[in-house]
Protein backbone atom coordinates (compact mmCIF):
# COMPACT_ATOMS: atom_id res chain seq x y z
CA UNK A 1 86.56 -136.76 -151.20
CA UNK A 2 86.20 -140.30 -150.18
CA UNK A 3 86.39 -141.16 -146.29
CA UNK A 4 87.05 -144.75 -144.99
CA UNK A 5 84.59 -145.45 -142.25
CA UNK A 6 84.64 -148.76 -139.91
CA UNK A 7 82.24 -150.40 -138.62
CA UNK A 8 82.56 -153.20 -136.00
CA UNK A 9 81.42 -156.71 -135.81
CA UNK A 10 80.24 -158.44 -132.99
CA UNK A 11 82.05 -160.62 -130.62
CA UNK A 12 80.77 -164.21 -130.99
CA UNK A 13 77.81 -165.30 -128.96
CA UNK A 14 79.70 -167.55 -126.69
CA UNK A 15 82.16 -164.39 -125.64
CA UNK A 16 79.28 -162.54 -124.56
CA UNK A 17 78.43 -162.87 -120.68
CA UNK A 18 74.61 -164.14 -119.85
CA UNK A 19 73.49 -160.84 -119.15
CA UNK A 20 74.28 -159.11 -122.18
CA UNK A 21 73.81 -162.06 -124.20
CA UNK A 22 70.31 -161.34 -123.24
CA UNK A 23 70.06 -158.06 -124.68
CA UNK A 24 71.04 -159.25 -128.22
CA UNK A 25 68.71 -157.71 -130.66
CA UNK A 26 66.61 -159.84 -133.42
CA UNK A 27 69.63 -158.74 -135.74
CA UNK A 28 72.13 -160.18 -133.15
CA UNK A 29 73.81 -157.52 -132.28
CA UNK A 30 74.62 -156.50 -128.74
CA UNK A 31 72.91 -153.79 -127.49
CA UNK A 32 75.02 -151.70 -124.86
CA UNK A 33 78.41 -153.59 -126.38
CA UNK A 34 81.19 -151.60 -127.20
CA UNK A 35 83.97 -152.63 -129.36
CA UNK A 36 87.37 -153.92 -127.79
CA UNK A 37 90.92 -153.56 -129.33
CA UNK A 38 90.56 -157.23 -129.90
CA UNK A 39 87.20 -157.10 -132.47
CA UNK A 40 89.05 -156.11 -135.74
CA UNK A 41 86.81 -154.02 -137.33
CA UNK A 42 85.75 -154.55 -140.76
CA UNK A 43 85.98 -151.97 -143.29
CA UNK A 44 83.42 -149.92 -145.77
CA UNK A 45 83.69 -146.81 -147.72
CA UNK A 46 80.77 -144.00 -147.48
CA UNK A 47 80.87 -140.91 -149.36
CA UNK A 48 81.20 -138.37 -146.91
CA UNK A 49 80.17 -135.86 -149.75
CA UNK A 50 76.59 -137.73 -149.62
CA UNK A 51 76.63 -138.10 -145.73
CA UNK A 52 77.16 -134.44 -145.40
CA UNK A 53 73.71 -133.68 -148.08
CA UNK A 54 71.94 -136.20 -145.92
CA UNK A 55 72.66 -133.93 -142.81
CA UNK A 56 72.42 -130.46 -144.29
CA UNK A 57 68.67 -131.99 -145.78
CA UNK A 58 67.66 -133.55 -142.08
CA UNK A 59 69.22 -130.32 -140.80
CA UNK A 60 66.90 -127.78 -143.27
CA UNK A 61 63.58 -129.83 -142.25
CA UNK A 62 64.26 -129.59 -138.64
CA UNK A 63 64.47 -125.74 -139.38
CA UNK A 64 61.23 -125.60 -141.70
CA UNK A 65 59.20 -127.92 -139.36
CA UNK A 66 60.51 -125.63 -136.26
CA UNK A 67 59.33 -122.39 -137.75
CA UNK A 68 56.22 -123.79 -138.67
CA UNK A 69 55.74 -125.11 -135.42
CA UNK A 70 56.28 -121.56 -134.07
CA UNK A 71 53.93 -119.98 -136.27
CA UNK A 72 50.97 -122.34 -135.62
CA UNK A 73 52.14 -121.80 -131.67
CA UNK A 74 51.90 -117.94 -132.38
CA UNK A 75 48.91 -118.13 -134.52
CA UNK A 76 46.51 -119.81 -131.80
CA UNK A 77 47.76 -117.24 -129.47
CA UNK A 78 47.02 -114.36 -131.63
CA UNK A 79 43.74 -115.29 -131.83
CA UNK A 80 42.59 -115.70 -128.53
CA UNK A 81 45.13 -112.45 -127.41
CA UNK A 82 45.98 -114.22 -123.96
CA UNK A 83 48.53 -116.75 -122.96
CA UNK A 84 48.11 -119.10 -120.16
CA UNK A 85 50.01 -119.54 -117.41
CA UNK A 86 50.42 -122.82 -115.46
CA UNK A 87 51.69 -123.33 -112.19
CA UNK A 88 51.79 -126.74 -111.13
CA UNK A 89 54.10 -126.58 -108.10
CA UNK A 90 52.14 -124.55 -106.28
CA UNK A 91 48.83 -125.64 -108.37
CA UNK A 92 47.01 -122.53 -110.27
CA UNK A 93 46.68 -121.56 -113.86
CA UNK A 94 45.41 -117.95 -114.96
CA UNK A 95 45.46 -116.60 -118.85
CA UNK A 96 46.92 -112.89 -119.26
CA UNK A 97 47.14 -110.72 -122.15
CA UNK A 98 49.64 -111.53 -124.54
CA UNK A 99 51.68 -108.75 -124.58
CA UNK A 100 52.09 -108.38 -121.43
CA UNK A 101 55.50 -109.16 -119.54
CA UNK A 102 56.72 -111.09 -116.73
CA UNK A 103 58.55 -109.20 -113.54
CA UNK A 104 60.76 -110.54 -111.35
CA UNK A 105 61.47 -109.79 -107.81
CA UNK A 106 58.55 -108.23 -107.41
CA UNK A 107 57.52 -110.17 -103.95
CA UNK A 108 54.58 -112.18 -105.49
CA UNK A 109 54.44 -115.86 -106.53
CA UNK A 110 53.90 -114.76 -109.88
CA UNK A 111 53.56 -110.60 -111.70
CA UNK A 112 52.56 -109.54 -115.03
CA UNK A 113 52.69 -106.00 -115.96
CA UNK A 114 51.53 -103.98 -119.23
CA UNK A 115 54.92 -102.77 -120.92
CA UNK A 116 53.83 -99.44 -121.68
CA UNK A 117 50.92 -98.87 -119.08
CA UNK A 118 52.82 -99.34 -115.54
CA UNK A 119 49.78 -99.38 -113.50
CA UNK A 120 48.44 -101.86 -115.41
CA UNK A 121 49.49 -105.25 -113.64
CA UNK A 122 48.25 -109.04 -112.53
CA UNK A 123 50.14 -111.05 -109.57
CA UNK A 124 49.28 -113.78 -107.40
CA UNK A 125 49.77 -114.06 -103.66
CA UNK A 126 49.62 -117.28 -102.03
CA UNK A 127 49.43 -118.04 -98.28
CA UNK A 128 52.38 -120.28 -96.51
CA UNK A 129 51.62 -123.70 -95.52
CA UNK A 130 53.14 -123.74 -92.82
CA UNK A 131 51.20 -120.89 -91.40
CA UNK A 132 47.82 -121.44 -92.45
CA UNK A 133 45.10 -123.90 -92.93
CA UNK A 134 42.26 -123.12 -94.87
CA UNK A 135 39.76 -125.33 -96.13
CA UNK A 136 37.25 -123.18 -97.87
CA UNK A 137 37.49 -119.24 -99.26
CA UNK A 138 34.62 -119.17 -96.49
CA UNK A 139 37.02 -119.23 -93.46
CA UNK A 140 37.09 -115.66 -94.57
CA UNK A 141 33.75 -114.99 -93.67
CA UNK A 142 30.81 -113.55 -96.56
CA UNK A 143 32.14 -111.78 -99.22
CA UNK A 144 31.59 -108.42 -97.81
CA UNK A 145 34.06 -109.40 -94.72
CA UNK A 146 36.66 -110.47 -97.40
CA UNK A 147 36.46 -107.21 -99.07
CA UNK A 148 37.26 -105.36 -96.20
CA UNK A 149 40.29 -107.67 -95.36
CA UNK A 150 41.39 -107.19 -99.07
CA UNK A 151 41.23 -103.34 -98.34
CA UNK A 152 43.10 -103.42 -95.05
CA UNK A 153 45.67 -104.74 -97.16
CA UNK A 154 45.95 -102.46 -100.01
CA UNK A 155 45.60 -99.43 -97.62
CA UNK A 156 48.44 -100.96 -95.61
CA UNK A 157 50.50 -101.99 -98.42
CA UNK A 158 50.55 -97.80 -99.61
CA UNK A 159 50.85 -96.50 -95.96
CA UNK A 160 53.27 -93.48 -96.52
CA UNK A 161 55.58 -91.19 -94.03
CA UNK A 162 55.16 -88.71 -96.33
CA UNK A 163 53.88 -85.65 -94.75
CA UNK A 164 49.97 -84.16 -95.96
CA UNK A 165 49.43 -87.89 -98.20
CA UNK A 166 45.51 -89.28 -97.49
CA UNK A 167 43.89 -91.81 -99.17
CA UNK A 168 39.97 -92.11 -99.81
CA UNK A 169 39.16 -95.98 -100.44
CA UNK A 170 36.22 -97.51 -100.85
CA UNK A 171 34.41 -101.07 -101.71
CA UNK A 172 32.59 -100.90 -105.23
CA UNK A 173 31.48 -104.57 -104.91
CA UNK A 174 31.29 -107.72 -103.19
CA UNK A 175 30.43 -111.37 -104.81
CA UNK A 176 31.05 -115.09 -104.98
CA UNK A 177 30.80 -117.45 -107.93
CA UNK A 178 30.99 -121.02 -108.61
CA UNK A 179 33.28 -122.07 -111.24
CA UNK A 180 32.49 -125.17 -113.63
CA UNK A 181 34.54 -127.18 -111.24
CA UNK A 182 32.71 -126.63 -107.98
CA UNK A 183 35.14 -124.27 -106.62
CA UNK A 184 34.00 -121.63 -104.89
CA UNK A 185 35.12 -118.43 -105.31
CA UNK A 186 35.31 -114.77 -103.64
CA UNK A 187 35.58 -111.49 -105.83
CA UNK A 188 36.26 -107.83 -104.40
CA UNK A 189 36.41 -104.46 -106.26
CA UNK A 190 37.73 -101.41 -104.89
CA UNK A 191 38.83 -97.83 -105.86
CA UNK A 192 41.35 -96.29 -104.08
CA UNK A 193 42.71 -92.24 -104.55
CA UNK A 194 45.87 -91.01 -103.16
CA UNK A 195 46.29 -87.32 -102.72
CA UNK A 196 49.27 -85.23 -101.68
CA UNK A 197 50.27 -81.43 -101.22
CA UNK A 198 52.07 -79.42 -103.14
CA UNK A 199 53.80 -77.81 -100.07
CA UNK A 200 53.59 -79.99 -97.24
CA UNK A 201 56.09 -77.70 -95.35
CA UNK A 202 53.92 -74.59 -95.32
CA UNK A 203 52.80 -73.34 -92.19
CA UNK A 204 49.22 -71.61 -93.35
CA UNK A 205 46.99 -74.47 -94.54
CA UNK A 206 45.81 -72.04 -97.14
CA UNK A 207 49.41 -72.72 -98.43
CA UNK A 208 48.75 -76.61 -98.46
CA UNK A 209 47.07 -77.55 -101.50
CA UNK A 210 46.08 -81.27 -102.11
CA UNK A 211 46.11 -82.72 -105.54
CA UNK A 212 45.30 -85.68 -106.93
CA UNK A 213 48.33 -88.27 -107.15
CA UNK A 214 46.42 -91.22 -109.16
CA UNK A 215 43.23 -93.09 -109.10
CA UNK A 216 43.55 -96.96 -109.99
CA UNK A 217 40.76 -99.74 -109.75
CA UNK A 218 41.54 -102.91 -107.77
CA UNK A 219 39.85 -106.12 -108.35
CA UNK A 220 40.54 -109.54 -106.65
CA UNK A 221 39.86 -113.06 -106.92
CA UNK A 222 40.18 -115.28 -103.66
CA UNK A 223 40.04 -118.82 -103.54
CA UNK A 224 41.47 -121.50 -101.40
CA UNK A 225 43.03 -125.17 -102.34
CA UNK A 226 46.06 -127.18 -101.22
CA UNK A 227 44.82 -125.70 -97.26
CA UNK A 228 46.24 -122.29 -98.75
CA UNK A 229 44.84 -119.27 -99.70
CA UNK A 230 45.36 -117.49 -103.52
CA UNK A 231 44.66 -114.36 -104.24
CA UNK A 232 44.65 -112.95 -107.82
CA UNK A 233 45.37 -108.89 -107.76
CA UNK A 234 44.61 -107.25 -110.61
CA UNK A 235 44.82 -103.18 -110.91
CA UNK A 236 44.35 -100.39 -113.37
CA UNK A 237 43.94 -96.34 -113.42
CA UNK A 238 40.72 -95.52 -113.00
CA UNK A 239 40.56 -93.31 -116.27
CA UNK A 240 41.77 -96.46 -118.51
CA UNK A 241 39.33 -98.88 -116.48
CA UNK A 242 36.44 -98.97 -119.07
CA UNK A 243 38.62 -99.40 -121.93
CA UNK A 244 40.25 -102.64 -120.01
CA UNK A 245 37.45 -104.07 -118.25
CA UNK A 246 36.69 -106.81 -120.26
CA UNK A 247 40.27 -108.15 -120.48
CA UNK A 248 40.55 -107.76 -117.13
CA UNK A 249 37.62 -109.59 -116.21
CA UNK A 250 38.78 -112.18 -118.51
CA UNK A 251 41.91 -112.76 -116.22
CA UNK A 252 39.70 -113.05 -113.21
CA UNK A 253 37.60 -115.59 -115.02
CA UNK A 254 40.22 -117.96 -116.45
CA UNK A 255 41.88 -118.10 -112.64
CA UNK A 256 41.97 -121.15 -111.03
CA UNK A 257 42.67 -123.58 -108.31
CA UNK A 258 44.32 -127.07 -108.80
CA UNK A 259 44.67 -129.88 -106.21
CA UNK A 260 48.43 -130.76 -106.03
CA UNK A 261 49.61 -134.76 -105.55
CA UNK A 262 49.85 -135.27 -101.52
């Protein structure tokens, strides 16, 4: 089938105000103008049968060059087995392993969990603005102070009502590093154990036996930029820890601290 197709011609030069006669093209055709009832429009067939192969061919590349696009996009990832996250409102970047998935609503500025391992997560915290104003990770004092701050948090953070709960903490390790940027950084390892009875009700303590409810490794990564405070969380059981370690430690290596536009 044959369509008939119009196509306009340009009002004469002298029609044309100043200002868009200054936007004529080297072909001399108006850019921005739009035809009026008064331009009679010249006519021309096209072969809408051809136009329509034209699209469905532009249309099939687009598709190829897409999936190939995605395939060289999975590809690098594959081979490195992290992605990298980015955050340049509030100015940090971190890689995490690739299979991992995003939560949301889980209170931090950003959480990454293992799908099939639940203990196994990442998130970063970030101090308000408004309420602090650091200018170095050593406002926090050596490394050994920040460790016990970062435990006064966790052991706050898993303070239970629940009747005959304790929890044993301690600090494995205590350390600072200088990136490749300058940036200074704190890191903090701790294991904590929660333990529970099995009949907290029981009036003999003989009757009261504690067991162990779960054993995870905490590491953290404190820095400060932007006069705010980040701190990278990472945790894991304590029985999976070895097996983990090195990714792990390759999330705590790849964090870091960008300087935001004033």
């Amino acid at each position: 089938m044959v369509a008939v197709f119009f196509g306009f011609q340009a009002p004469p030069t002298n029609s044309i105000s100043p200002k868009l006669r200054n936007g004529l093209t080297s072909h001399g055709s108006a850019v921005g103008w739009k035809p009026s009832a008064a331009h009679v429009p010249i006519c021309g067939k096209i072969d809408e049968g051809k136009k329509l192969a034209v699209g469905r061919r532009n249309l099939t590349a687009l598709i190829l060059s897409g999936v190939i696009l995605s395939q060289t996009n999975v590809g690098n990832t594959a081979v490195s087995g992290f992605r990298e996250y980015i955050d340049s409102f509030d100015g940090y970047s971190l890689k995490y392993p690739q299979n991992w998935i995003q939560v949301r609503g889980a209170g931090a500025d950003i959480f990454f969990r293992d799908p099939y391992v639940l203990d196994e997560n990442i998130l970063v915290d970030i101090s308000s603005p408004s309420s602090s104003r650091f200018k170095s990770v050593e406002d926090l004092g050596t490394p050994e102070q920040a460790g016990q701050m970062i435990l006064r948090e966790y052991l706050t953070e898993f303070m239970s009502t629940r009747l005959g709960v304790r929890r044993e903490s301690r600090i494995l390790s205590t350390s600072s590093k200088q990136t490749d940027d300058g940036s200074l950084y704190y890191e903090v390892e701790v294991n904590i154990k929660s333990y529970a009875n099995n009949n907290q009700m029981a009036v003999m303590p003989q009757d009261r036996v504690s067991s162990l409810e779960w054993d995870r490794r905490y590491l953290a990564v404190l820095g400060v930029g932007n006069n705010r405070l980040y701190k990278l969380r990472l945790q894991a059981p304590e029985k999976s820890f070895s097996g983990e370690e090195t990714t792990l430690r390759e999330v705590m290596n790849s964090f870091r601290i960008q300087d935001l536009a004033a």
